[in-house]
C-alpha atoms as a PDB file:
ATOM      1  CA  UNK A   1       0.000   0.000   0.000  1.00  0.00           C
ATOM      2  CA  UNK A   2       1.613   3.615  -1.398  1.00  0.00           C
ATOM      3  CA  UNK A   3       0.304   6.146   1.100  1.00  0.00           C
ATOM      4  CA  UNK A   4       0.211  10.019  -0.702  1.00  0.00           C
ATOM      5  CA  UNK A   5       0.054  13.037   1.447  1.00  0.00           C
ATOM      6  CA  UNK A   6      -3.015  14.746   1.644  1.00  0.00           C
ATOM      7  CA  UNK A   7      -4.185  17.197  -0.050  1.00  0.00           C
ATOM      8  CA  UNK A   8      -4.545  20.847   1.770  1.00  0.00           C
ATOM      9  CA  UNK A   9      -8.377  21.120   1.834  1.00  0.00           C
ATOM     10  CA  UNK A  10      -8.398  17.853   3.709  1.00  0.00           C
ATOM     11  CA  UNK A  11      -5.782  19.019   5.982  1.00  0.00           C
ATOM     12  CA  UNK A  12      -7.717  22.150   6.549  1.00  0.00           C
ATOM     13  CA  UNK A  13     -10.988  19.817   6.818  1.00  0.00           C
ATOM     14  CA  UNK A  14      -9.151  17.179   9.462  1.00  0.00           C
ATOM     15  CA  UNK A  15      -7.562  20.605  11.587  1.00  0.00           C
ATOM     16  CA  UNK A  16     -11.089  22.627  11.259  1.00  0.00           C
ATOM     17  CA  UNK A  17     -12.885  19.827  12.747  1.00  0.00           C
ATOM     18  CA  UNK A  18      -9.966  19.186  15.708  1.00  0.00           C
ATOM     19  CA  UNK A  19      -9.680  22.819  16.209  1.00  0.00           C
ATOM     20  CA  UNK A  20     -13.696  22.760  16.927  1.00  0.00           C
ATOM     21  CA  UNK A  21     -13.329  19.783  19.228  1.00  0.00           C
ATOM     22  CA  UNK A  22     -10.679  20.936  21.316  1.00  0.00           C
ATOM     23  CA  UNK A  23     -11.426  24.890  22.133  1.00  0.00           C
ATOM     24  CA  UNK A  24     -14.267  23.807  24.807  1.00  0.00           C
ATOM     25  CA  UNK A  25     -11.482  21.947  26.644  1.00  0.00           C
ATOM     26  CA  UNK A  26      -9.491  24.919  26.987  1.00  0.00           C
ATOM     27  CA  UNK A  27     -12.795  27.541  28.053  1.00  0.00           C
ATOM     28  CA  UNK A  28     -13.696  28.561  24.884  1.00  0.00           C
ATOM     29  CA  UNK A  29     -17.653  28.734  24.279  1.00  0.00           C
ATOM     30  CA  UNK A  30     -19.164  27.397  20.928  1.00  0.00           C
ATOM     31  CA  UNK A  31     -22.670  26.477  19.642  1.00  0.00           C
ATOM     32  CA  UNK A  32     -22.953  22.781  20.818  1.00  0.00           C
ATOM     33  CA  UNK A  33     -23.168  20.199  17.869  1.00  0.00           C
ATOM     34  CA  UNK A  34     -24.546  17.832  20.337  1.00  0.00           C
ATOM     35  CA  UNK A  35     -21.471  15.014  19.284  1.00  0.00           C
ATOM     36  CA  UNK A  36     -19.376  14.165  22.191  1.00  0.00           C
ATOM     37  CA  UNK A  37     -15.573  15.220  21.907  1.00  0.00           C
ATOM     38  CA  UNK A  38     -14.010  12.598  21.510  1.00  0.00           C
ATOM     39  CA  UNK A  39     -16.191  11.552  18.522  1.00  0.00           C
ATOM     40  CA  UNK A  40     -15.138  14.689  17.025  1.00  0.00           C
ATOM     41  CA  UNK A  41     -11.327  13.800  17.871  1.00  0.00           C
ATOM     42  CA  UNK A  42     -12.064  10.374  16.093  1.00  0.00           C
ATOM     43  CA  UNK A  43     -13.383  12.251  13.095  1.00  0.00           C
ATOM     44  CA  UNK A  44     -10.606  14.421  12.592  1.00  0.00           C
ATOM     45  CA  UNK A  45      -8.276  11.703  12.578  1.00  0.00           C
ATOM     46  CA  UNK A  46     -10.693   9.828   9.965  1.00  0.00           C
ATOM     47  CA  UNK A  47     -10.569  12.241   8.060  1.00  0.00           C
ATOM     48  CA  UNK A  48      -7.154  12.640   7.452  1.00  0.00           C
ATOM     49  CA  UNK A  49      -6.969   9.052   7.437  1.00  0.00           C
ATOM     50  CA  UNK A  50      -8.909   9.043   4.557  1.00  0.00           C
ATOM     51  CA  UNK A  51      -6.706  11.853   2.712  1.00  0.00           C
ATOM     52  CA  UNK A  52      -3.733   9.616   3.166  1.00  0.00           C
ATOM     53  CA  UNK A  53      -4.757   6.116   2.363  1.00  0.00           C
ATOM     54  CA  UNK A  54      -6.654   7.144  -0.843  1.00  0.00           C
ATOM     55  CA  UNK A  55      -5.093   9.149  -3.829  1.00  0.00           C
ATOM     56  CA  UNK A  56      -7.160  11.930  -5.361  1.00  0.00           C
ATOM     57  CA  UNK A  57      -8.761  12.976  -1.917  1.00  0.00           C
END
């Protein structure tokens, strides 16, 4: 299995989406989503999974 880097919009995507997850930790209020934290952690990571394993992402 080749693994590619991934491209910047999924970077962006993957940090957007960790960046969101992590500010309530450190005191910072945002509209709730309702999806628990870690969830959101596991997403972020998913996502740049994805952007790595599969070309063209």
């Amino acid at each position: 299995m080749r693994l590619t880097p991934p491209s910047f919009l999924v970077f962006l995507i993957s940090l957007a989406i960790f960046v969101y997850a992590v500010l309530p930790l450190a005191g910072v209020a945002l509209p709730v989503l309702g999806i628990p934290t870690l969830y959101m952690l596991i997403a972020a990571y998913v996502v740049l999974a994805a952007g790595v394993l599969f070309k063209g992402i």
